[in-house]
N, C-alpha and C. Protein backbone atom coordinates (compact mmCIF):
# COMPACT_ATOMS: atom_id res chain seq x y z
N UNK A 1 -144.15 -95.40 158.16
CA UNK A 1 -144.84 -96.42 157.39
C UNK A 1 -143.90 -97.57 157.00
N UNK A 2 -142.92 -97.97 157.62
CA UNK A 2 -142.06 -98.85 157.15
C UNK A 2 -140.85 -99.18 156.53
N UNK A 3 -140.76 -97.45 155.90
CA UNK A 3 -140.47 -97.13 154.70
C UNK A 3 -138.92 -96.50 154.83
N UNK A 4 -137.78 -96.64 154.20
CA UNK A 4 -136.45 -96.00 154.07
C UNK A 4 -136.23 -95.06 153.59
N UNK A 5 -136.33 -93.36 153.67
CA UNK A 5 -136.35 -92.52 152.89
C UNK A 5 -135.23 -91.62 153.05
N UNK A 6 -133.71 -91.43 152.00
CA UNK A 6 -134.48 -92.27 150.95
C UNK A 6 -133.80 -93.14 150.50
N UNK A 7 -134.81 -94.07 149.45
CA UNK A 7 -134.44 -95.25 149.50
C UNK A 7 -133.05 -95.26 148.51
N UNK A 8 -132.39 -94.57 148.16
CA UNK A 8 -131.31 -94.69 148.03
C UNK A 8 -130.18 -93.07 148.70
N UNK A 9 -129.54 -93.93 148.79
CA UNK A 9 -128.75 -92.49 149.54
C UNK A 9 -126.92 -92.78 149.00
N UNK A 10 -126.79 -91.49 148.54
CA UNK A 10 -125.18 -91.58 147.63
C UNK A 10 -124.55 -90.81 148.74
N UNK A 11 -123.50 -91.59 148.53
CA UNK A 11 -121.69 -91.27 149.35
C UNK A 11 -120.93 -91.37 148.63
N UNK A 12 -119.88 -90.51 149.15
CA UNK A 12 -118.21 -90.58 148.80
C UNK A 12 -117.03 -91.95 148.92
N UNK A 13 -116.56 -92.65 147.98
CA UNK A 13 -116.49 -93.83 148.03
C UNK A 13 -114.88 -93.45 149.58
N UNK A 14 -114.28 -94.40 149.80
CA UNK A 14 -113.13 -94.50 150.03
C UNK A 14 -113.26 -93.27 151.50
N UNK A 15 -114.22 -93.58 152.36
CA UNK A 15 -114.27 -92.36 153.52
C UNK A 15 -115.36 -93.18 154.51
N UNK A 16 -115.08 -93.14 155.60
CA UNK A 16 -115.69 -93.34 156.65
C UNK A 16 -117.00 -92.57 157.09
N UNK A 17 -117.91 -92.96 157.03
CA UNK A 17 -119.55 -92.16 157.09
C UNK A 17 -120.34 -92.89 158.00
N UNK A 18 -120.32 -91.53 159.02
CA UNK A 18 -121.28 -91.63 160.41
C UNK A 18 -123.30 -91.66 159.65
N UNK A 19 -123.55 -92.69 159.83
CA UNK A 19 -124.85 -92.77 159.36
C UNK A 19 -126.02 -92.45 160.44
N UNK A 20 -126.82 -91.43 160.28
CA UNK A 20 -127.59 -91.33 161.53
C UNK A 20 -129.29 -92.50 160.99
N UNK A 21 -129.69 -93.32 161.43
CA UNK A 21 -131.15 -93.78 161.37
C UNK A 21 -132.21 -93.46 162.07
N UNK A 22 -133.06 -92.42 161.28
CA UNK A 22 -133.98 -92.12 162.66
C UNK A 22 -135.32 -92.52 162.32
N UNK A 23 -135.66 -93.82 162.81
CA UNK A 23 -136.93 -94.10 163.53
C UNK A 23 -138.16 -93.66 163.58
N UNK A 24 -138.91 -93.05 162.49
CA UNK A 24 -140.06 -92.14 162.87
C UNK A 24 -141.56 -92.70 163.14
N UNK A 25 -141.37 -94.63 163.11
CA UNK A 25 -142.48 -95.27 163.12
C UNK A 25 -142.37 -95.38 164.62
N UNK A 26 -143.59 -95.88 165.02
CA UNK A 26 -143.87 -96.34 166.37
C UNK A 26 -142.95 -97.27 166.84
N UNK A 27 -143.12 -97.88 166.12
CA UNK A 27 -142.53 -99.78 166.68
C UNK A 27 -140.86 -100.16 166.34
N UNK A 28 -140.22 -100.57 166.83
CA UNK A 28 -138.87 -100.98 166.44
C UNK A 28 -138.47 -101.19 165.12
N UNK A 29 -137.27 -101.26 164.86
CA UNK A 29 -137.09 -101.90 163.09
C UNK A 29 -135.66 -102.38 163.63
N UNK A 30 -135.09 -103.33 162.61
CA UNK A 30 -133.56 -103.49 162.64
C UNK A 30 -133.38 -103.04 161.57
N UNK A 31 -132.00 -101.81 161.28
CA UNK A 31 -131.87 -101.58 159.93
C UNK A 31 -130.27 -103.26 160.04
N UNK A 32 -130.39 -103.64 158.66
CA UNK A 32 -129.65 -104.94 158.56
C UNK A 32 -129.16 -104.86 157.17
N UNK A 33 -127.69 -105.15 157.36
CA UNK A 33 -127.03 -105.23 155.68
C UNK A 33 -125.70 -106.16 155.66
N UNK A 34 -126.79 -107.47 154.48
CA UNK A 34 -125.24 -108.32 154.90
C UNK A 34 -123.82 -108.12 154.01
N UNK A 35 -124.36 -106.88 152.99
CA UNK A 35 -123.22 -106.29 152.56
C UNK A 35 -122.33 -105.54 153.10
N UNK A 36 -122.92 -104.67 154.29
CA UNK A 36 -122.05 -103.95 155.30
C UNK A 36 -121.63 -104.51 156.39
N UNK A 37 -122.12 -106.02 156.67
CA UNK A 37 -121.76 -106.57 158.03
C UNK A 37 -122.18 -105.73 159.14
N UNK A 38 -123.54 -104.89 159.30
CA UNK A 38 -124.24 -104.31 160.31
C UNK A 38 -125.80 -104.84 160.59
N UNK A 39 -126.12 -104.82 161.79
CA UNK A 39 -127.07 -104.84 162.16
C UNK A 39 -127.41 -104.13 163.51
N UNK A 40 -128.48 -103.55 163.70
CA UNK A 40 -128.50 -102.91 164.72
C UNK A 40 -129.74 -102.21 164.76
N UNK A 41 -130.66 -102.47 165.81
CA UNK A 41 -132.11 -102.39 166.39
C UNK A 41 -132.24 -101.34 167.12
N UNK A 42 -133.02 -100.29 166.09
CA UNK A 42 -133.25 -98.86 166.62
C UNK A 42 -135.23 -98.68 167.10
N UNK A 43 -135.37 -98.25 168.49
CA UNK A 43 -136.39 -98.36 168.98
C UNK A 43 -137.26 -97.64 167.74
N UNK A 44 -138.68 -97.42 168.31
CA UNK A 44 -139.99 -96.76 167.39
C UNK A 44 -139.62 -95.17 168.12
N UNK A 45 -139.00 -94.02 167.47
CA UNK A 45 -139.24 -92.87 167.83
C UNK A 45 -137.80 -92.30 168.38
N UNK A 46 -136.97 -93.43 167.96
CA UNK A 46 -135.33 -93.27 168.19
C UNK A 46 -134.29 -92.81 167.24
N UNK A 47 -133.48 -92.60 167.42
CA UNK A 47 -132.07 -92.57 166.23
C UNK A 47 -130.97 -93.18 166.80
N UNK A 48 -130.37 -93.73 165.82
CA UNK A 48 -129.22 -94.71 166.34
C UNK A 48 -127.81 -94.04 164.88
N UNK A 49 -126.84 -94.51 165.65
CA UNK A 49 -125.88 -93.98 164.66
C UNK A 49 -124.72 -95.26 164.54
N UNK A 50 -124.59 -95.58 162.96
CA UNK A 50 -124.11 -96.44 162.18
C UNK A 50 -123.19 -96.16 161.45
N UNK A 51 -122.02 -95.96 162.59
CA UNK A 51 -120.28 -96.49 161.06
C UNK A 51 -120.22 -97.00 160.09
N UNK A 52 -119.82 -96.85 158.87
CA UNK A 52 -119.75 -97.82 157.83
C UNK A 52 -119.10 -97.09 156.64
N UNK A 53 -117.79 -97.86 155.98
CA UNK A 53 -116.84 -97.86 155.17
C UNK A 53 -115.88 -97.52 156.11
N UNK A 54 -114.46 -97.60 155.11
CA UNK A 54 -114.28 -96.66 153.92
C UNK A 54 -114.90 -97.84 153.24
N UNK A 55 -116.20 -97.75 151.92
CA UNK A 55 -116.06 -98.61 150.94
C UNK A 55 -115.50 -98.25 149.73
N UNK A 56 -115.72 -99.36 149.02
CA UNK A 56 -115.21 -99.50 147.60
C UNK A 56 -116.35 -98.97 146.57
N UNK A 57 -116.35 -98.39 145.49
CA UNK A 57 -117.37 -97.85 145.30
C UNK A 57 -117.95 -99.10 144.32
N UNK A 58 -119.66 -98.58 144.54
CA UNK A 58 -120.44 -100.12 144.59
C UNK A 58 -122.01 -99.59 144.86
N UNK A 59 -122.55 -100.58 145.10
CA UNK A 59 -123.71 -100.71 145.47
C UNK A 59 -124.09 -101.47 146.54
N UNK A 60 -124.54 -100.96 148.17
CA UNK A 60 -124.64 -102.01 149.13
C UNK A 60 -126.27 -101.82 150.07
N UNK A 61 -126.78 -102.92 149.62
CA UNK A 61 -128.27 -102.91 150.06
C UNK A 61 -128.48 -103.02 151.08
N UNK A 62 -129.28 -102.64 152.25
CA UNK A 62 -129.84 -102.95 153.05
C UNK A 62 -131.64 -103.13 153.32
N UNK A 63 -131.82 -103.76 154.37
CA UNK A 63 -132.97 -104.04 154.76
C UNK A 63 -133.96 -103.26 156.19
N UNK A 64 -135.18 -103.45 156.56
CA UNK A 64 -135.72 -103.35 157.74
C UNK A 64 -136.20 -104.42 158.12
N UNK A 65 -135.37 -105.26 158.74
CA UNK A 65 -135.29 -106.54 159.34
C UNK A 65 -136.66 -107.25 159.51
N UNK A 66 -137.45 -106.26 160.11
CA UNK A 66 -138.79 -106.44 160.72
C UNK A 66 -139.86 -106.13 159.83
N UNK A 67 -139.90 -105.67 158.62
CA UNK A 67 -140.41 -105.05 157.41
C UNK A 67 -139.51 -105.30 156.04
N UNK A 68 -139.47 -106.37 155.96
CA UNK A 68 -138.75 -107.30 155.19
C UNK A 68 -139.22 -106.60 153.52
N UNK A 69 -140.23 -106.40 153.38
CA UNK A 69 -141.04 -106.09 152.58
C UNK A 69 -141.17 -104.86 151.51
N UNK A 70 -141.45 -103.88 152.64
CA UNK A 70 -141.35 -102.05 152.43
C UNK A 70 -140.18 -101.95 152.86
N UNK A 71 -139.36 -101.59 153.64
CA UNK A 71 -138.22 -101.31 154.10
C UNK A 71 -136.85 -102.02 153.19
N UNK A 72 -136.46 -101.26 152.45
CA UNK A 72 -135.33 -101.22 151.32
C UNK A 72 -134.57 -100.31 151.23
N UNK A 73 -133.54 -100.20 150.91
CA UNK A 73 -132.83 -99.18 150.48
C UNK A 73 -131.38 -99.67 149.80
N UNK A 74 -130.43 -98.69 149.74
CA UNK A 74 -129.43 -98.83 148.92
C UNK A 74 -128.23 -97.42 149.50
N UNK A 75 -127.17 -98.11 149.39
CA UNK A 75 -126.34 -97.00 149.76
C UNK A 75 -125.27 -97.39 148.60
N UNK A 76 -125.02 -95.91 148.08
CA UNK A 76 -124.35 -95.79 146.70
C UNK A 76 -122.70 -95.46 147.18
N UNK A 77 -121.82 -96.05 146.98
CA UNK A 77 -120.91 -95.48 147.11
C UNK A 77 -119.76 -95.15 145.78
N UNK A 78 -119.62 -93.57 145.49
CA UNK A 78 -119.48 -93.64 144.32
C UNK A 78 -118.02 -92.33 144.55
């Protein structure tokens, strides 16, 4: 349905985290974060896997590019 679940997801600050995105809508999405400097377009019914940190601990938002709207989330790094 559009939707990031879930919409927030906590990590270990200061560590490198393999992020898996899996796709369970039909149609494409870009997950997009201009706090993480990623973007990257995972088909409808796919999983794609997304490097990201070591960060600083924080708060870094992302989007569903294509679902600007519903598609939110938050990655905690704490």
């Amino acid at each position: 349905d559009h939707i990031f679940s879930p919409k927030e997801l906590k990590i270990p600050a200061h560590q490198k985290i393999k992020l898996i995105v899996d796709n369970q809508d039909p149609t494409a999405e870009e997950f997009e974060s201009y706090a993480l400097n990623r973007e990257k377009v995972v088909a409808g019914g796919k999983k794609i896997i997304v490097f990201i940190g070591p960060l600083k601990p924080g708060s870094y938002e992302y989007i569903g590019e294509f679902h600007k709207d519903t598609a939110k989330g938050v990655i905690v790094a704490q």
